[in-house]
N, C-alpha and C. Protein backbone atom coordinates (compact mmCIF):
# COMPACT_ATOMS: atom_id res chain seq x y z
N UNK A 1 -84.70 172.07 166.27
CA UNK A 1 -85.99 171.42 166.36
C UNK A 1 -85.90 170.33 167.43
N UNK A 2 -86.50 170.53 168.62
CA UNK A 2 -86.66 169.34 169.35
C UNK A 2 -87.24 168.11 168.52
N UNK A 3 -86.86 167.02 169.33
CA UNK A 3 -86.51 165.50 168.85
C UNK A 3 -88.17 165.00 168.71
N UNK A 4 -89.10 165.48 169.82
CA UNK A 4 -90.33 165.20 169.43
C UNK A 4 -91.25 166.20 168.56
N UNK A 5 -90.65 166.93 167.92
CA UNK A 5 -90.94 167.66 166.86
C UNK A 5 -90.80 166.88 165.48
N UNK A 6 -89.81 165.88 165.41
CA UNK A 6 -89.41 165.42 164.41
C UNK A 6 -90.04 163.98 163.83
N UNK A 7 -91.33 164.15 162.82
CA UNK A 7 -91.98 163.24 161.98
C UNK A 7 -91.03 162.06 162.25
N UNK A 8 -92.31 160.96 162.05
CA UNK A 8 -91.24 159.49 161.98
C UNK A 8 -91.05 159.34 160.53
N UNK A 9 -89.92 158.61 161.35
CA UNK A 9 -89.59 157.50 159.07
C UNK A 9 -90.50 156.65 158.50
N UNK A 10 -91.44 156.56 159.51
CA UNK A 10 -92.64 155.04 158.95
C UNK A 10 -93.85 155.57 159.88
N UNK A 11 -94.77 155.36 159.58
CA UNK A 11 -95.79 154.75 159.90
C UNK A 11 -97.05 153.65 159.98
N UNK A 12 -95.90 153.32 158.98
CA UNK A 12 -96.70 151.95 158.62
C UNK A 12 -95.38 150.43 158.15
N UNK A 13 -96.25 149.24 158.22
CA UNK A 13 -95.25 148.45 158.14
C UNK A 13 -95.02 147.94 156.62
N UNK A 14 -93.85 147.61 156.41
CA UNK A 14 -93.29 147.49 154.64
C UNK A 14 -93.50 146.31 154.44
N UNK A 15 -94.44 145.93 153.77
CA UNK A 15 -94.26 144.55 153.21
C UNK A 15 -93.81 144.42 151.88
N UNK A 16 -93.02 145.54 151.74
CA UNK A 16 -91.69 145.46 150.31
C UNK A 16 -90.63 145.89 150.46
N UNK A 17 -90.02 146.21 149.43
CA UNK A 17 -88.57 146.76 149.92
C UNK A 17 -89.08 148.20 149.46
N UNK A 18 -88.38 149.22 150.68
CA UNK A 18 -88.31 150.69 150.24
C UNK A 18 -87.30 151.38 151.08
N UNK A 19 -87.21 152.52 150.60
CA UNK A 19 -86.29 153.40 151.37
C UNK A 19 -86.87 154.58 152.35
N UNK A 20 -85.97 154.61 153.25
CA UNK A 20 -86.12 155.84 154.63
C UNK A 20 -85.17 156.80 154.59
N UNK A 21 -85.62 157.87 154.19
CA UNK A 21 -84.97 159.41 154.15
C UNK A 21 -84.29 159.62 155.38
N UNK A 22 -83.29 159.56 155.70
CA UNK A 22 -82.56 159.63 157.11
C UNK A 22 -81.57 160.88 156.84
N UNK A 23 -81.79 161.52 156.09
CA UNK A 23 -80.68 162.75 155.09
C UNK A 23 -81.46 164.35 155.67
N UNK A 24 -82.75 164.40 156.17
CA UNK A 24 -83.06 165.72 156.12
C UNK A 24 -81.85 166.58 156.99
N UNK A 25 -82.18 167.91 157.02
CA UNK A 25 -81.39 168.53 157.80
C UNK A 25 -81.12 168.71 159.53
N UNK A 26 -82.49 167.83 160.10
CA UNK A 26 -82.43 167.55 161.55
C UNK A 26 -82.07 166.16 161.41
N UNK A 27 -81.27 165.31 160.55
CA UNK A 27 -80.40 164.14 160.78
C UNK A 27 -79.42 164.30 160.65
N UNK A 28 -78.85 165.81 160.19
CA UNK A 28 -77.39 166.07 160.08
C UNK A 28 -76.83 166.67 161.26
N UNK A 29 -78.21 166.63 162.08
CA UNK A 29 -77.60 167.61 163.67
C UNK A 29 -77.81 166.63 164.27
N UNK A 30 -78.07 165.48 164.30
CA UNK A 30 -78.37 164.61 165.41
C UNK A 30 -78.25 162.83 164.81
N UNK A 31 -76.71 162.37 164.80
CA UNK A 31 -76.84 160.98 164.96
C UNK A 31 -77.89 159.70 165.59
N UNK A 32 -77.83 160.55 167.25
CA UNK A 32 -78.46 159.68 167.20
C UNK A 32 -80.18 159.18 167.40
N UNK A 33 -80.35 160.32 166.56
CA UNK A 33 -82.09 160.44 165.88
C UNK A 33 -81.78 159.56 164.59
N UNK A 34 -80.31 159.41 163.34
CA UNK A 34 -80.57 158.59 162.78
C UNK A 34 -80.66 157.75 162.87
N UNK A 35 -79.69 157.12 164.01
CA UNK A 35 -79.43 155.46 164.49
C UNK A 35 -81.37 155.10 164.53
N UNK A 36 -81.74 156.15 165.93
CA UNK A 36 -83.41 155.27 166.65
C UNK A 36 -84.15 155.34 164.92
N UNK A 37 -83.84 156.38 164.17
CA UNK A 37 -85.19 156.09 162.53
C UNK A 37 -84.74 154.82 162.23
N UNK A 38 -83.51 154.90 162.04
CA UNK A 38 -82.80 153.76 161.09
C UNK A 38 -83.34 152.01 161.68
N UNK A 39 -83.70 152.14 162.95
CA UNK A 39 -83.78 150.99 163.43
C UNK A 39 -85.25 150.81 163.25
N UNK A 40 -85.87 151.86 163.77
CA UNK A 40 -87.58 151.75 163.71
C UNK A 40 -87.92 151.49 162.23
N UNK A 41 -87.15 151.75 161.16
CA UNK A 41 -87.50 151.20 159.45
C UNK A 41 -87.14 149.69 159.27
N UNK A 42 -86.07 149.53 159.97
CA UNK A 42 -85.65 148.33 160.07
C UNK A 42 -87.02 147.03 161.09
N UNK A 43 -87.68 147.46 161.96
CA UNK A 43 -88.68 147.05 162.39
C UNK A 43 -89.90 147.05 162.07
N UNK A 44 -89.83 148.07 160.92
CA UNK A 44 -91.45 148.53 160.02
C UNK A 44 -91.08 147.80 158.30
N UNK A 45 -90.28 147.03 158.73
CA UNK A 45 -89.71 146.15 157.34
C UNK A 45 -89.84 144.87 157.72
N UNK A 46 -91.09 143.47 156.81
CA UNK A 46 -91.16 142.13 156.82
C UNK A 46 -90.53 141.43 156.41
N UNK A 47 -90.31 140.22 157.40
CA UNK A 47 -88.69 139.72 156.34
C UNK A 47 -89.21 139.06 155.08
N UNK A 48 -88.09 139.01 154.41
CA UNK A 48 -87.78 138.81 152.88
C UNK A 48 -87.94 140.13 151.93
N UNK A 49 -87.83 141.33 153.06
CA UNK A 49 -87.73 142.14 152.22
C UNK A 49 -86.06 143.29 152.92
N UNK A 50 -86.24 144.20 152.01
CA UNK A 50 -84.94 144.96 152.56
C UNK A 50 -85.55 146.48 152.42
N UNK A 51 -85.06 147.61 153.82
CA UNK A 51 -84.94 148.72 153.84
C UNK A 51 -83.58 149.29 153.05
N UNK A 52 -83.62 150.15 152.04
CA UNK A 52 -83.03 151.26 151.96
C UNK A 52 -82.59 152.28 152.99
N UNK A 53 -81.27 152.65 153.58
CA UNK A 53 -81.31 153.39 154.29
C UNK A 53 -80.15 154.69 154.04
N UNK A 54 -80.89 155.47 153.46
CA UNK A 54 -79.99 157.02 153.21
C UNK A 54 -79.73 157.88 154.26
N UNK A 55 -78.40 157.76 154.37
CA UNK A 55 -78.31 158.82 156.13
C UNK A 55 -77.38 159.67 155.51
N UNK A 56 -77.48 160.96 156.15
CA UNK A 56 -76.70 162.03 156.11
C UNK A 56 -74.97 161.78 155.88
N UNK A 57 -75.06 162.58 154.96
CA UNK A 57 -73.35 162.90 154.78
C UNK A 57 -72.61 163.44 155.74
N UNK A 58 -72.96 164.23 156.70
CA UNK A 58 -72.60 165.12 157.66
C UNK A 58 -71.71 163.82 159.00
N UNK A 59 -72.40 162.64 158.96
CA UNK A 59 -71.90 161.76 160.04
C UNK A 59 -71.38 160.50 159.43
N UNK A 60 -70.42 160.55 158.13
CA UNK A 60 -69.57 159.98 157.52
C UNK A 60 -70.23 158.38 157.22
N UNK A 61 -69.20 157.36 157.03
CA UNK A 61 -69.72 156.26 156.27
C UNK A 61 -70.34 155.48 157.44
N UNK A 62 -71.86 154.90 157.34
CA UNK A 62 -72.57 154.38 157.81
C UNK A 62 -71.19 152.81 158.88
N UNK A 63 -70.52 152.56 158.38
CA UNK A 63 -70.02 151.54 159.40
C UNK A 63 -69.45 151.80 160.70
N UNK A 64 -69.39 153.03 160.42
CA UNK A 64 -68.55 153.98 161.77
C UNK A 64 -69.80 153.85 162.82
N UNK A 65 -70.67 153.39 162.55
CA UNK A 65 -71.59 154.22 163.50
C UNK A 65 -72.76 153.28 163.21
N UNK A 66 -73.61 152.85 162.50
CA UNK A 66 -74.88 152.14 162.12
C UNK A 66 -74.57 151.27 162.00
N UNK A 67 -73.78 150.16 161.02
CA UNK A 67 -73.57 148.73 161.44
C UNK A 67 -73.52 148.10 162.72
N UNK A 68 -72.82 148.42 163.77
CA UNK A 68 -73.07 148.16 164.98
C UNK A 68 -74.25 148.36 165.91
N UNK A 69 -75.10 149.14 165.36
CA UNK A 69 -76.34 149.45 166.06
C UNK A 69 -77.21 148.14 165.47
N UNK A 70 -77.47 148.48 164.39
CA UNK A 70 -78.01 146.94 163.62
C UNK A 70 -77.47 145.78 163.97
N UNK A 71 -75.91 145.76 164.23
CA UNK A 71 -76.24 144.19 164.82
C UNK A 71 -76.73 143.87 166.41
N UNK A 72 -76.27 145.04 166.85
CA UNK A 72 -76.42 145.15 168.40
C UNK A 72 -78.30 144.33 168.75
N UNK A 73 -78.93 145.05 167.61
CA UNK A 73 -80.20 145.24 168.28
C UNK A 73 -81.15 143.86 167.56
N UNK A 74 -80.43 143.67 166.05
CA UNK A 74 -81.40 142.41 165.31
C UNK A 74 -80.91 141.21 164.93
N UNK A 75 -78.97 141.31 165.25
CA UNK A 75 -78.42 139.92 165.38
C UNK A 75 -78.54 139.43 163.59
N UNK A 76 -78.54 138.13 163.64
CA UNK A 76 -78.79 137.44 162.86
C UNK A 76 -79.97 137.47 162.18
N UNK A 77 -80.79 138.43 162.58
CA UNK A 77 -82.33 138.65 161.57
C UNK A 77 -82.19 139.56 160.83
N UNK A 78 -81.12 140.31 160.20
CA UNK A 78 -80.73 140.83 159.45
C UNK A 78 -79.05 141.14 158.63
N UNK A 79 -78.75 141.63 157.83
CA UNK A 79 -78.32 141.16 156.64
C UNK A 79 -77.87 142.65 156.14
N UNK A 80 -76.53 143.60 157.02
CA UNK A 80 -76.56 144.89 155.96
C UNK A 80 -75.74 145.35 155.15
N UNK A 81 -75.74 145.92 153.82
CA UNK A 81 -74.24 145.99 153.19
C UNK A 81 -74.30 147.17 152.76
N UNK A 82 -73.22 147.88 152.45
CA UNK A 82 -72.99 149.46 152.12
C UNK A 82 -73.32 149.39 150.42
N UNK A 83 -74.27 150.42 150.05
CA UNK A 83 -74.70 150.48 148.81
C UNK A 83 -73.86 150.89 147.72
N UNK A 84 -74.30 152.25 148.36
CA UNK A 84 -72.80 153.21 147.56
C UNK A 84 -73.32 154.47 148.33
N UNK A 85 -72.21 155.30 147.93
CA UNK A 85 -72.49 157.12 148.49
C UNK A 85 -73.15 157.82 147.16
N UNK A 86 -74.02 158.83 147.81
CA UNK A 86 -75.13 159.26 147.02
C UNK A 86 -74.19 160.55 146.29
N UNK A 87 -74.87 161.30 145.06
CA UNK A 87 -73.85 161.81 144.73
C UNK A 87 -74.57 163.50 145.64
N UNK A 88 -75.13 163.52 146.44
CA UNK A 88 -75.23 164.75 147.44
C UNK A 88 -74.47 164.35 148.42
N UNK A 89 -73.49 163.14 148.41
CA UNK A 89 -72.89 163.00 149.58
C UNK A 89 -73.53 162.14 150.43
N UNK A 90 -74.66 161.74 150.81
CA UNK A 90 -75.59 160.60 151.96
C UNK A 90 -75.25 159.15 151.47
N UNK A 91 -75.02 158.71 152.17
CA UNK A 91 -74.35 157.01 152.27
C UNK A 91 -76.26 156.07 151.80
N UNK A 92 -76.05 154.77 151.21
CA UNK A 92 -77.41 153.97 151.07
C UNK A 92 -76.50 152.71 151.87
N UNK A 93 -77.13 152.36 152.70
CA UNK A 93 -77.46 151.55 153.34
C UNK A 93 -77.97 150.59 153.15
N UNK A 94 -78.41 148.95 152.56
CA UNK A 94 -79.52 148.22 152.39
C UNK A 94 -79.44 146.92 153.25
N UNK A 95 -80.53 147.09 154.34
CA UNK A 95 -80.61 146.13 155.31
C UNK A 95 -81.59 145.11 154.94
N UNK A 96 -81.40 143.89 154.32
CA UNK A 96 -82.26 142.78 153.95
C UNK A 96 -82.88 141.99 155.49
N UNK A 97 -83.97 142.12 155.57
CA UNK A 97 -84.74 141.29 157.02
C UNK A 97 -84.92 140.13 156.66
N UNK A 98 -83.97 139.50 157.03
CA UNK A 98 -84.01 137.83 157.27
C UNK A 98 -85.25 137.14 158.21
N UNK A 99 -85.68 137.56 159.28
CA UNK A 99 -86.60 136.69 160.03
C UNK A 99 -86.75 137.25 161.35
N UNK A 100 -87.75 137.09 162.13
CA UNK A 100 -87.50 137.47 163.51
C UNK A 100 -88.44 136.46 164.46
């Protein structure tokens, strides 16, 4: 499935805490379509609240690879810690938005 084939994670902005499905089967072929969702939920999230972020099992534990994108891009306006692994295998993620 081409990349602009592929629905966004949000369309709207969170003024609570919720979670972003980053697990379908065109996130297990393509990292870094999860990294750009993972960040665009992270931007469709108001601070004092936190995204959920479930990414595919297929591209191992979220620090290998997503912690560094998150700090790269929001610094100190966010806040992320490893949840736990899902029992299908997909890592949770929960990025608390501190401020921007």
């Amino acid at each position: 499935m081409p990349e602009t084939d592929v629905p966004p994670v949000t369309e709207s902005v969170h003024d609570n805490s919720w979670s972003a499905n980053l697990e379908r089967p065109v996130h297990a072929e393509d990292r870094a379509l999860v990294v750009e969702q993972a960040l665009t939920a992270v931007e469709h999230t108001t601070p004092g609240n936190h995204v959920n972020l479930v990414t595919h099992a297929a591209h191992g534990h979220p620090e290998t690879y997503l912690f560094d994108a998150l700090e790269a891009e929001f610094g100190a306006q966010v806040a992320s810690e490893y949840v736990e692994q899902c029992g299908c295998g997909g890592h949770v993620t929960r990025v608390h938005v501190e401020g921007r």
